[in-house]
Each structure stands twice: as C-alpha cells, then as structure tokens.
Protein backbone atom coordinates (compact mmCIF):
# COMPACT_ATOMS: atom_id res chain seq x y z
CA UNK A 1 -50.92 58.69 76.43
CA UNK A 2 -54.07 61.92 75.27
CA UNK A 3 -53.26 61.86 72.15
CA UNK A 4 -54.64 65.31 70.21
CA UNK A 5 -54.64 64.84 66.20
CA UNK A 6 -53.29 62.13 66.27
CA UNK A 7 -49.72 63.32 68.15
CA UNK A 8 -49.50 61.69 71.32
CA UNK A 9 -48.50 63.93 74.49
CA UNK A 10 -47.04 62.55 77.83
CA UNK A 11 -49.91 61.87 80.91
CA UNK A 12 -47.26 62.53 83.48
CA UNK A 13 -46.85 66.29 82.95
CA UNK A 14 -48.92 69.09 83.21
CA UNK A 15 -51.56 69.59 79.96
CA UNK A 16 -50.08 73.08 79.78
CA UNK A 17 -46.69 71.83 79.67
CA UNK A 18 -47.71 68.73 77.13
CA UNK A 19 -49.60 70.73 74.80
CA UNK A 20 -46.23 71.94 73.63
CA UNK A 21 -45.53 68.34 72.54
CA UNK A 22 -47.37 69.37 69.41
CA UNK A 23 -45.40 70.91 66.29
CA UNK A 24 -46.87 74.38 66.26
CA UNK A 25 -47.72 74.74 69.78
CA UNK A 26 -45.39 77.33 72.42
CA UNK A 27 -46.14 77.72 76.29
CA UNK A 28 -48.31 81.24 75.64
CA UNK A 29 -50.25 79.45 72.85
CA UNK A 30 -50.95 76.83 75.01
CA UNK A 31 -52.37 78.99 78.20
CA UNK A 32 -54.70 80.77 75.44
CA UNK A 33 -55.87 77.41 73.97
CA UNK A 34 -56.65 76.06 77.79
CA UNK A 35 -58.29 79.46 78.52
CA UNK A 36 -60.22 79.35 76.05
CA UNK A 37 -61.54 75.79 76.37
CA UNK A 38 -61.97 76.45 79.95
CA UNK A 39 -59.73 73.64 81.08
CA UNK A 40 -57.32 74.04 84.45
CA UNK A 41 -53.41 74.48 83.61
CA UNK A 42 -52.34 72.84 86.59
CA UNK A 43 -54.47 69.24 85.64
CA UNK A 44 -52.02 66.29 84.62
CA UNK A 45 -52.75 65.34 81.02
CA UNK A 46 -53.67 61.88 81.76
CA UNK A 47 -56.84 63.02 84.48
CA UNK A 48 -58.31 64.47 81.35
CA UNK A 49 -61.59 63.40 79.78
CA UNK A 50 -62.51 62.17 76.26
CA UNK A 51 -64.73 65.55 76.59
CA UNK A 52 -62.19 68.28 77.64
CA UNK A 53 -59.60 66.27 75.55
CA UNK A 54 -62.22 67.58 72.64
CA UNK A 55 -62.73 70.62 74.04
CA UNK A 56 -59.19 71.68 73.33
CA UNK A 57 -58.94 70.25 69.62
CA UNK A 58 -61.73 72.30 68.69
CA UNK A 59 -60.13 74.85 70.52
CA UNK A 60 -56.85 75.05 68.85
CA UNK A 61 -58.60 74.42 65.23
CA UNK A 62 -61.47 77.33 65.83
CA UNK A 63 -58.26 79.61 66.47
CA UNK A 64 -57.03 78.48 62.96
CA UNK A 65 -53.84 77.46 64.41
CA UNK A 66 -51.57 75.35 62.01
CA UNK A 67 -49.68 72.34 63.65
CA UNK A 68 -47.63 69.37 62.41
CA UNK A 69 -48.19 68.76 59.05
CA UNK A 70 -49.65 71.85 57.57
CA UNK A 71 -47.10 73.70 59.35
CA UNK A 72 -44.27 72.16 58.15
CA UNK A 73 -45.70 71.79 54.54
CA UNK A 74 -46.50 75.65 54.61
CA UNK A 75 -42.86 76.80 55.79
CA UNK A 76 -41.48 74.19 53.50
CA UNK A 77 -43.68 75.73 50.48
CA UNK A 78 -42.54 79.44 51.70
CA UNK A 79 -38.58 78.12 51.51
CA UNK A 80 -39.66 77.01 47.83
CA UNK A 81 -41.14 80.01 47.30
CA UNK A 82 -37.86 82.19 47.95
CA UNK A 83 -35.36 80.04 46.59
CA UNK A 84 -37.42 79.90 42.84
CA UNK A 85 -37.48 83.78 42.93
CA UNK A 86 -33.58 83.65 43.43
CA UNK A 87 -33.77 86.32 46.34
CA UNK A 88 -30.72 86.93 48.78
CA UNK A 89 -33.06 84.61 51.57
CA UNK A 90 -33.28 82.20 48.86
CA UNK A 91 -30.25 82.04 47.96
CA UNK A 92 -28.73 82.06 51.65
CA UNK A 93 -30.79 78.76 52.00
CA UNK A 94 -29.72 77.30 49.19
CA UNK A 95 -25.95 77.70 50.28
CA UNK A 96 -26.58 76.97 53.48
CA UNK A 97 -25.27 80.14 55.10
CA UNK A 98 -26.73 82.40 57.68
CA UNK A 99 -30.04 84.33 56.50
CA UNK A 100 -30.64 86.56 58.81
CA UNK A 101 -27.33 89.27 58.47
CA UNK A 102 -24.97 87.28 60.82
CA UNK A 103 -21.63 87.08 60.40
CA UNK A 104 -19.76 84.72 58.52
CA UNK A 105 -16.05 84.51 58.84
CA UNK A 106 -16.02 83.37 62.23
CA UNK A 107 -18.64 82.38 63.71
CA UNK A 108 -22.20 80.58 61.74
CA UNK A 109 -20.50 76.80 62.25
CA UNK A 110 -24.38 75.86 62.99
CA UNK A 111 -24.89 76.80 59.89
CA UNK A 112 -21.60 75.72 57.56
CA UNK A 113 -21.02 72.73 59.62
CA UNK A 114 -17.73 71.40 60.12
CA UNK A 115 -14.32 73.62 59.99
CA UNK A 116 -12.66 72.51 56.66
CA UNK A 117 -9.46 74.36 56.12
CA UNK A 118 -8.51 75.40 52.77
CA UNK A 119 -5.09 76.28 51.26
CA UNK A 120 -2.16 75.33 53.98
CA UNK A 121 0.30 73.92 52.24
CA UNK A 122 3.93 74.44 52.47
C-alpha cells in the first residue's frame, strides 16, 4: 500500500478515488490536488512512483490543506470553543441534540439514540 503521511491508501483503486482514504480529503479536492501535481486520475495507486507519490504530498501541504490529525484536533478545539462560551451550538452538543434547527419530537434518533419511553404507567 502508497502510503501519504503516514495514512496508507489501497493500490487497487484509482489514486483519485484513494486519495479520499485520507481524513480531510473529498473527490473535488482530490482532482485539484492531482491537477495540480500533474499526475493522471485514471493511474492505479500502486503504478505510482516514490516521485509523483511526493509530488502530491507537497501538493496537498502547499495548498495548506488540513488532514487527519490537525483536522480533527482543530474541529475538536472549535467544539471546545462553543461549548465554554455556553452558546445554543454549544449547548446543543453538549446535550446531544440536533444543532442545526431540526426537529426534535419525532425524528433526530441519530442524534438522541435509542427510543426510551417515559411515563406509561397504568
């Protein structure tokens, strides 16, 4: 397996459908990173050399585009961020709930998890 940063992405595929494989990384970031490096689309991952396998790390890092880690530290930081200042977003984390104005008494079970049923007694 290429590996990129240290994340590993399959040989068998496509390198535009394997650079997705990294945290960070969609299908139209992808075709700009490959553009950009001047790599083919259509070449399977593991016919790559060391040098175009290079070519698109410095791509995707002269771009300034945050994968894995950093990613998922900054959004983690930003969920910190909102929950301290006790805004509604914050707060709709906190509780688990829908954050973005959905509605809540019937659907959101992605969100609240399993049904439990309160007050049926007879």
């Amino acid at each position: 397996m290429a590996r990129i940063f240290g994340i590993e992405i399959p040989n068998e595929k496509r390198i535009e459908a394997s650079l997705p494989f990294i945290y960070g990384i969609g299908r139209p970031t992808a075709t700009k990173i490959l553009e950009q490096a001047g790599i083919d689309p259509n070449i399977r991952t593991g016919q790559l050399s060391e040098e175009q396998l290079v070519r698109i790390a410095q791509a995707i890092q002269t771009n300034g585009i945050a994968i894995e880690g950093d990613l998922r530290r900054e959004r983690q930081v930003s969920l910190k961020r909102l929950t301290s200042i006790n805004c509604y977003r914050g707060q709709r984390h906190k509780r688990g709930l829908p954050v973005r104005g959905q509605r809540t008494r019937t659907n959101a079970r992605t969100r609240k998890g399993k049904k439990k049923t309160v007050g049926v007694k007879k």
